[in-house]
PDB file of N, CA and C in Angstrom:
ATOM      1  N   UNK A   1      -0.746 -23.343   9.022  1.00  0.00           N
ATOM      2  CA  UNK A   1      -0.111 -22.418   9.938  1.00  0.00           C
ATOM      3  C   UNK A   1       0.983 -21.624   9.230  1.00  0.00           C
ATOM      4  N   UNK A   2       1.565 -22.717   8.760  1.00  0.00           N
ATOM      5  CA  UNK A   2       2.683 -21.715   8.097  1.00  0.00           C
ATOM      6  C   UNK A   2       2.422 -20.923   6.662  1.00  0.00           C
ATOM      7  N   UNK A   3       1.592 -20.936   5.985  1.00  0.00           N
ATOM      8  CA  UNK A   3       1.137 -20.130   4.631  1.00  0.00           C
ATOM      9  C   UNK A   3       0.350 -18.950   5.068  1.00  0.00           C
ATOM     10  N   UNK A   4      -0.336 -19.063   6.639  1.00  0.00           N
ATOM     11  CA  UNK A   4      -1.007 -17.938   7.210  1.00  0.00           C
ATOM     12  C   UNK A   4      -0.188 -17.301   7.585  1.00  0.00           C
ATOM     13  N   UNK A   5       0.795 -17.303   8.097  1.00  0.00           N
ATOM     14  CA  UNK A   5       2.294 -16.850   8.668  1.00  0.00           C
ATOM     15  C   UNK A   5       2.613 -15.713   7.251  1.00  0.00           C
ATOM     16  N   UNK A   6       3.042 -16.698   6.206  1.00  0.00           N
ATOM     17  CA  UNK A   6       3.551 -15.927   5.116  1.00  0.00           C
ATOM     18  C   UNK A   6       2.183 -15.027   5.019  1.00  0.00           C
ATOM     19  N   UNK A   7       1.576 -15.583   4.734  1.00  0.00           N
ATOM     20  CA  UNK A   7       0.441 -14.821   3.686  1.00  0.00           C
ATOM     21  C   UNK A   7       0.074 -12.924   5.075  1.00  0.00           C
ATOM     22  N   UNK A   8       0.014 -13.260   6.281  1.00  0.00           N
ATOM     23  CA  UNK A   8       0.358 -12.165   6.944  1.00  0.00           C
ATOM     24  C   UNK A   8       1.115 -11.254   7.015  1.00  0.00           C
ATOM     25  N   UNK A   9       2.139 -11.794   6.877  1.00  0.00           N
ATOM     26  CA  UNK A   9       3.683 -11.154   6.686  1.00  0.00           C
ATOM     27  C   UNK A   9       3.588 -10.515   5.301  1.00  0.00           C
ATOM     28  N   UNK A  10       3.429 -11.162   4.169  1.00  0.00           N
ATOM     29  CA  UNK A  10       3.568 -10.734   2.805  1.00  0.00           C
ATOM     30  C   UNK A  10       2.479  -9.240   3.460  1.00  0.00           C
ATOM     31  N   UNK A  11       1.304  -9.539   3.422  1.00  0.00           N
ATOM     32  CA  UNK A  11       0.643  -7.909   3.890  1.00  0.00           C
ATOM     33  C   UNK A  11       1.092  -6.757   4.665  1.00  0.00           C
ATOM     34  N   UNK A  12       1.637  -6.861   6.164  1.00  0.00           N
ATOM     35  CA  UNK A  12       2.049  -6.426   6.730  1.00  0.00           C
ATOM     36  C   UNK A  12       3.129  -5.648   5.474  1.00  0.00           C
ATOM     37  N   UNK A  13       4.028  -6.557   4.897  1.00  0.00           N
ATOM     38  CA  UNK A  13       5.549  -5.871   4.310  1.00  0.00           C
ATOM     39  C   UNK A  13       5.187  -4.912   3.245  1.00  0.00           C
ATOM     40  N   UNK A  14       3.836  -5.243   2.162  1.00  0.00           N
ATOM     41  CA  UNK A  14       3.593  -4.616   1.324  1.00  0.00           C
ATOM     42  C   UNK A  14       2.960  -3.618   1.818  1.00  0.00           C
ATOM     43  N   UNK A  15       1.649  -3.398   2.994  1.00  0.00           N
ATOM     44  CA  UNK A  15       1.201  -2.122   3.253  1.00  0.00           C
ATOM     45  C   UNK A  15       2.533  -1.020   3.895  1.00  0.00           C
ATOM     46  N   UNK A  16       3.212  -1.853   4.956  1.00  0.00           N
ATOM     47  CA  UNK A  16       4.118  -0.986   5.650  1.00  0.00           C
ATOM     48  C   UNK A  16       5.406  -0.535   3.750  1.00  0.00           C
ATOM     49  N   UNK A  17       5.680  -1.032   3.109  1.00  0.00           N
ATOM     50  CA  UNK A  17       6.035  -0.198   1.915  1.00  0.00           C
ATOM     51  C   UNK A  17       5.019   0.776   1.056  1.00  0.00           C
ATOM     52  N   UNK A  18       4.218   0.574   1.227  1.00  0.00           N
ATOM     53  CA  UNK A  18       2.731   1.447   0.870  1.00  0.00           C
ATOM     54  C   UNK A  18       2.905   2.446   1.256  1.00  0.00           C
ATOM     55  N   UNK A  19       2.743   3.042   2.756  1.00  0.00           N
ATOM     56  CA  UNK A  19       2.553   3.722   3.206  1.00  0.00           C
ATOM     57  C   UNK A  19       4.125   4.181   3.600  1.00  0.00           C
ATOM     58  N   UNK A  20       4.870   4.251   3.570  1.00  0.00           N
ATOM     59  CA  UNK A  20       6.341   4.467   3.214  1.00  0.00           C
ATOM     60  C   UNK A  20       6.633   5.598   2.244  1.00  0.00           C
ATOM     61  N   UNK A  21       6.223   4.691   1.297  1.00  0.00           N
ATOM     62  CA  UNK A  21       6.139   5.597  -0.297  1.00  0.00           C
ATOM     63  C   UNK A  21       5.094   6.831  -0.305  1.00  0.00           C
ATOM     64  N   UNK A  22       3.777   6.678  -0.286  1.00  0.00           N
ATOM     65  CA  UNK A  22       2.960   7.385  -0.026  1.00  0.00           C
ATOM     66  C   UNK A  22       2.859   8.478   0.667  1.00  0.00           C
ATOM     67  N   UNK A  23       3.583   8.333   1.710  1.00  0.00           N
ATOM     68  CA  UNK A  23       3.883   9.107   3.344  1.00  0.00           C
ATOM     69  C   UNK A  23       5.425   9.977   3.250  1.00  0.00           C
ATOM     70  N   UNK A  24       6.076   9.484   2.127  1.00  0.00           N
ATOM     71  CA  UNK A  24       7.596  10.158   1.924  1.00  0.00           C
ATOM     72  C   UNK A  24       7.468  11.593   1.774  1.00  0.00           C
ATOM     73  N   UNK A  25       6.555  12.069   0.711  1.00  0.00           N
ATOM     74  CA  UNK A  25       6.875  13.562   0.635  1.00  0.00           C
ATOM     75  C   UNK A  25       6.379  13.933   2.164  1.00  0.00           C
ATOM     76  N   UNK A  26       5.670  13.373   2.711  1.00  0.00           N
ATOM     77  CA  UNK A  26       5.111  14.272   4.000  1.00  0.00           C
ATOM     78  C   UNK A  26       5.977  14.649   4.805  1.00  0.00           C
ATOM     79  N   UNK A  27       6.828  13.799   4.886  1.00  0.00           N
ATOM     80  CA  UNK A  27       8.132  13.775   6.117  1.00  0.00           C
ATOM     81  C   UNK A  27       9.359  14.341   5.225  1.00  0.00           C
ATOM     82  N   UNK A  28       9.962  14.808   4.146  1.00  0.00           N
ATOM     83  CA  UNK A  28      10.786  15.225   3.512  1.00  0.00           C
ATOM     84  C   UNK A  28      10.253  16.644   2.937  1.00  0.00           C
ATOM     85  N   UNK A  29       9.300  16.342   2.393  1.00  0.00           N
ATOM     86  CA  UNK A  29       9.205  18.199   1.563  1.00  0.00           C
ATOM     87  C   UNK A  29       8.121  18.908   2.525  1.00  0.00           C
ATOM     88  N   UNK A  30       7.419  18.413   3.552  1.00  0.00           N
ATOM     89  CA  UNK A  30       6.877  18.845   3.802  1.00  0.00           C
ATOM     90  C   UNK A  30       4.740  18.875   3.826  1.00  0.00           C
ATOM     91  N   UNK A  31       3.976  19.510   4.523  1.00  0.00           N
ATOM     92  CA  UNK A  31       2.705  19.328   3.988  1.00  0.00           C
ATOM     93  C   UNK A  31       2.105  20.023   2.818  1.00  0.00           C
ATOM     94  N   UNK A  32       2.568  21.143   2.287  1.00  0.00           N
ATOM     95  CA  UNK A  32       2.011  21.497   1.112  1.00  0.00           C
ATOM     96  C   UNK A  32       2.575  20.400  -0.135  1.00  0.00           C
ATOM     97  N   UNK A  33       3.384  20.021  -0.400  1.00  0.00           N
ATOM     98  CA  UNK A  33       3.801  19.792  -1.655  1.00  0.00           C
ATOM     99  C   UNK A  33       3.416  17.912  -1.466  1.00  0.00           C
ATOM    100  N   UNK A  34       3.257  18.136   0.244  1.00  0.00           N
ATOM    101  CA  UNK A  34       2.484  16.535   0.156  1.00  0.00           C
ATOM    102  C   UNK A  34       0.897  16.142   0.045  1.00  0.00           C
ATOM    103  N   UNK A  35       0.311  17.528  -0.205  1.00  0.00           N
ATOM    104  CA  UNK A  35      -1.087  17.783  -0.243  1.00  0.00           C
ATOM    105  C   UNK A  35      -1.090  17.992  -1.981  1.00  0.00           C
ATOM    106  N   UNK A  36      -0.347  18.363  -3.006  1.00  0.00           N
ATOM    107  CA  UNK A  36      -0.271  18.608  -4.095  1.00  0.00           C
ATOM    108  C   UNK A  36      -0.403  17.047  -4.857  1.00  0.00           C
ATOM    109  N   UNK A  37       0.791  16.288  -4.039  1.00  0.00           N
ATOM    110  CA  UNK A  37       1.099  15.351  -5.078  1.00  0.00           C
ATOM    111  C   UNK A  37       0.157  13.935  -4.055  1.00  0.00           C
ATOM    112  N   UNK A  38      -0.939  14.331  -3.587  1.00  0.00           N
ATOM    113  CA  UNK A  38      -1.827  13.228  -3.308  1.00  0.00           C
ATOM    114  C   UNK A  38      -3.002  13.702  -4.152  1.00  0.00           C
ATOM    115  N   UNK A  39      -3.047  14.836  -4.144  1.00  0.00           N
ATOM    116  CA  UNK A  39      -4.733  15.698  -5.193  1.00  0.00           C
ATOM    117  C   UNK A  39      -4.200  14.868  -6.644  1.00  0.00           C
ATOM    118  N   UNK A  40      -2.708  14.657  -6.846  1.00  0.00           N
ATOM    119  CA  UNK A  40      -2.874  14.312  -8.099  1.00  0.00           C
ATOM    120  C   UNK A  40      -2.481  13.180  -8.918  1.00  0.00           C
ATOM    121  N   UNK A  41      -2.115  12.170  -7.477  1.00  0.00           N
ATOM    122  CA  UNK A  41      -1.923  10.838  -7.264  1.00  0.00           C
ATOM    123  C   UNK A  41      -2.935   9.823  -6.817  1.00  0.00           C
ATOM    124  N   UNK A  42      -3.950  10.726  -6.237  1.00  0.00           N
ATOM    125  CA  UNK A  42      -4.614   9.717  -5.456  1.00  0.00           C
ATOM    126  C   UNK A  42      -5.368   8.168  -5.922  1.00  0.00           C
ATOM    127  N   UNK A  43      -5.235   8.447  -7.375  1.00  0.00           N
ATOM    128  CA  UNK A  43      -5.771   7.294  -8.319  1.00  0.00           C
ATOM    129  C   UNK A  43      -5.027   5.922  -7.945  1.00  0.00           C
ATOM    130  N   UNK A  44      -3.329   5.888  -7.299  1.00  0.00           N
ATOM    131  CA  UNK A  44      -2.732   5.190  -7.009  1.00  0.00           C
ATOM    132  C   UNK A  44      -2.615   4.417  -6.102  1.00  0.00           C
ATOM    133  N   UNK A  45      -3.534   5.245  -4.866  1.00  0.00           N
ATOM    134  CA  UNK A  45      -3.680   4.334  -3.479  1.00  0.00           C
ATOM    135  C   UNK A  45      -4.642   3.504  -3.810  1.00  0.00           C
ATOM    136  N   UNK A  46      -5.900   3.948  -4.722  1.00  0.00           N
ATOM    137  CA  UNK A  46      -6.918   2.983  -4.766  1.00  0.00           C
ATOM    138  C   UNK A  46      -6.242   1.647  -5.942  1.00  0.00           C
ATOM    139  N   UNK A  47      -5.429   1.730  -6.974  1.00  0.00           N
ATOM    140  CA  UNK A  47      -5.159   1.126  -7.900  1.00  0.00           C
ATOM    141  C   UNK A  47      -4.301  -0.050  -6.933  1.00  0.00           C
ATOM    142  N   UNK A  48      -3.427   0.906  -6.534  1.00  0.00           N
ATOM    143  CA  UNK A  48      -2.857  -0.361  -5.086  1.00  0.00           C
ATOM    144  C   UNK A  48      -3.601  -1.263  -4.043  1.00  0.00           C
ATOM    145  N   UNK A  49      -5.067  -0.644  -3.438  1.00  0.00           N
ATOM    146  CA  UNK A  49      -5.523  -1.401  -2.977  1.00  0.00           C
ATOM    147  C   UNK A  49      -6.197  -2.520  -3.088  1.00  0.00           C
ATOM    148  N   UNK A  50      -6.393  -2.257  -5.237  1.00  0.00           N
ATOM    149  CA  UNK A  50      -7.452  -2.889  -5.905  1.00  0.00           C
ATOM    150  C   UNK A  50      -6.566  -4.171  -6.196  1.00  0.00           C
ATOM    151  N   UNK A  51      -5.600  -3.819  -6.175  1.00  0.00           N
ATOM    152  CA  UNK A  51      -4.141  -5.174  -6.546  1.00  0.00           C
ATOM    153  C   UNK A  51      -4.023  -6.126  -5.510  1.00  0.00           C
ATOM    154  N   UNK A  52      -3.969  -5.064  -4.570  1.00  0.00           N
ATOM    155  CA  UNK A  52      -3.795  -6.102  -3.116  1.00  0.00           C
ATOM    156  C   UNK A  52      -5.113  -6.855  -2.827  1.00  0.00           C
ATOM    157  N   UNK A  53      -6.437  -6.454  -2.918  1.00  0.00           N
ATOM    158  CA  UNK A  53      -7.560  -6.945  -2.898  1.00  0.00           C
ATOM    159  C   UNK A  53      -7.229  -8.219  -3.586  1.00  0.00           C
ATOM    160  N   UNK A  54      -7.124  -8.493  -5.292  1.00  0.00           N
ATOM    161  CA  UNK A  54      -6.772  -9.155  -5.884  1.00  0.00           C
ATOM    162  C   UNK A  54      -5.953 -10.404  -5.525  1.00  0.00           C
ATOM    163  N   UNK A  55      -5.001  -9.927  -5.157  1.00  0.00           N
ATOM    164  CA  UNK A  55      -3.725 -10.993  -4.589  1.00  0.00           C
ATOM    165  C   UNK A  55      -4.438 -11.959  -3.487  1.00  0.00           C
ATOM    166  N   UNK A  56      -5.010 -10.710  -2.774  1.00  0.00           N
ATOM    167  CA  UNK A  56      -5.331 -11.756  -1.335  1.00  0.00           C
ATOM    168  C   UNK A  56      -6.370 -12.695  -1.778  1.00  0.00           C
ATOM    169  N   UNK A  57      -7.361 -12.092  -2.380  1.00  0.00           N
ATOM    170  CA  UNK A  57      -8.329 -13.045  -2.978  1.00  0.00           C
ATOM    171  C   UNK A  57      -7.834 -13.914  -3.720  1.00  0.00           C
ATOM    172  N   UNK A  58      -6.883 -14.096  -4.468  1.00  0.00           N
ATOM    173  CA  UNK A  58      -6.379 -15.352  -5.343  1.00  0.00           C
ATOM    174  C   UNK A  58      -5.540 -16.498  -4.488  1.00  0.00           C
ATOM    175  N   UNK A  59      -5.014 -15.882  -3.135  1.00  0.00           N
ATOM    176  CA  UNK A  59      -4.330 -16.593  -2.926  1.00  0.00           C
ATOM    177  C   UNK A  59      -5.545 -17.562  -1.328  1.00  0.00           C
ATOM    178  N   UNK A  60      -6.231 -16.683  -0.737  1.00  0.00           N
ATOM    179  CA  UNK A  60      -7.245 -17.318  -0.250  1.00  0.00           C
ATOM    180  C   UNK A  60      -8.455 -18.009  -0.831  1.00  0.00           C
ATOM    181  N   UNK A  61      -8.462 -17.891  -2.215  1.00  0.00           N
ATOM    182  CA  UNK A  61      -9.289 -18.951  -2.757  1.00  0.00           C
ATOM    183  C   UNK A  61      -8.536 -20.338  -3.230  1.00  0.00           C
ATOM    184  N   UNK A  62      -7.191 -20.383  -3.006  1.00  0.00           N
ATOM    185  CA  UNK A  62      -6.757 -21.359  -3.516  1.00  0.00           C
ATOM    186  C   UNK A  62      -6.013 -22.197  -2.337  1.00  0.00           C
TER     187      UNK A  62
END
């Protein structure tokens, strides 16, 4: 009960900082310059998801 607890929470905290970061220029500079720097970032959401994939899988196989 309680490692499902964490192990939820740990997700929840890391996507909601994910999308924080990701989502910043949108709400500060605006939609063009947040449409620029995703055309040339976007390698990063997947590299992040491929990590988090990772994590969860290491820590639910064990």
């Amino acid at each position: 009960m309680k490692f499902k607890t964490i192990f939820i929470l740990f997700n929840a905290v890391v996507a909601f900082s994910f999308l924080f970061i990701f989502l910043f220029p949108l709400f500060i500079l605006g939609g063009e310059y947040a449409v620029g720097f995703w055309k040339t970032n976007w390698f990063l959401g997947i590299l992040f998801l491929v990590i988090l994939g990772i994590l969860n899988w290491f820590f639910l196989s064990n």
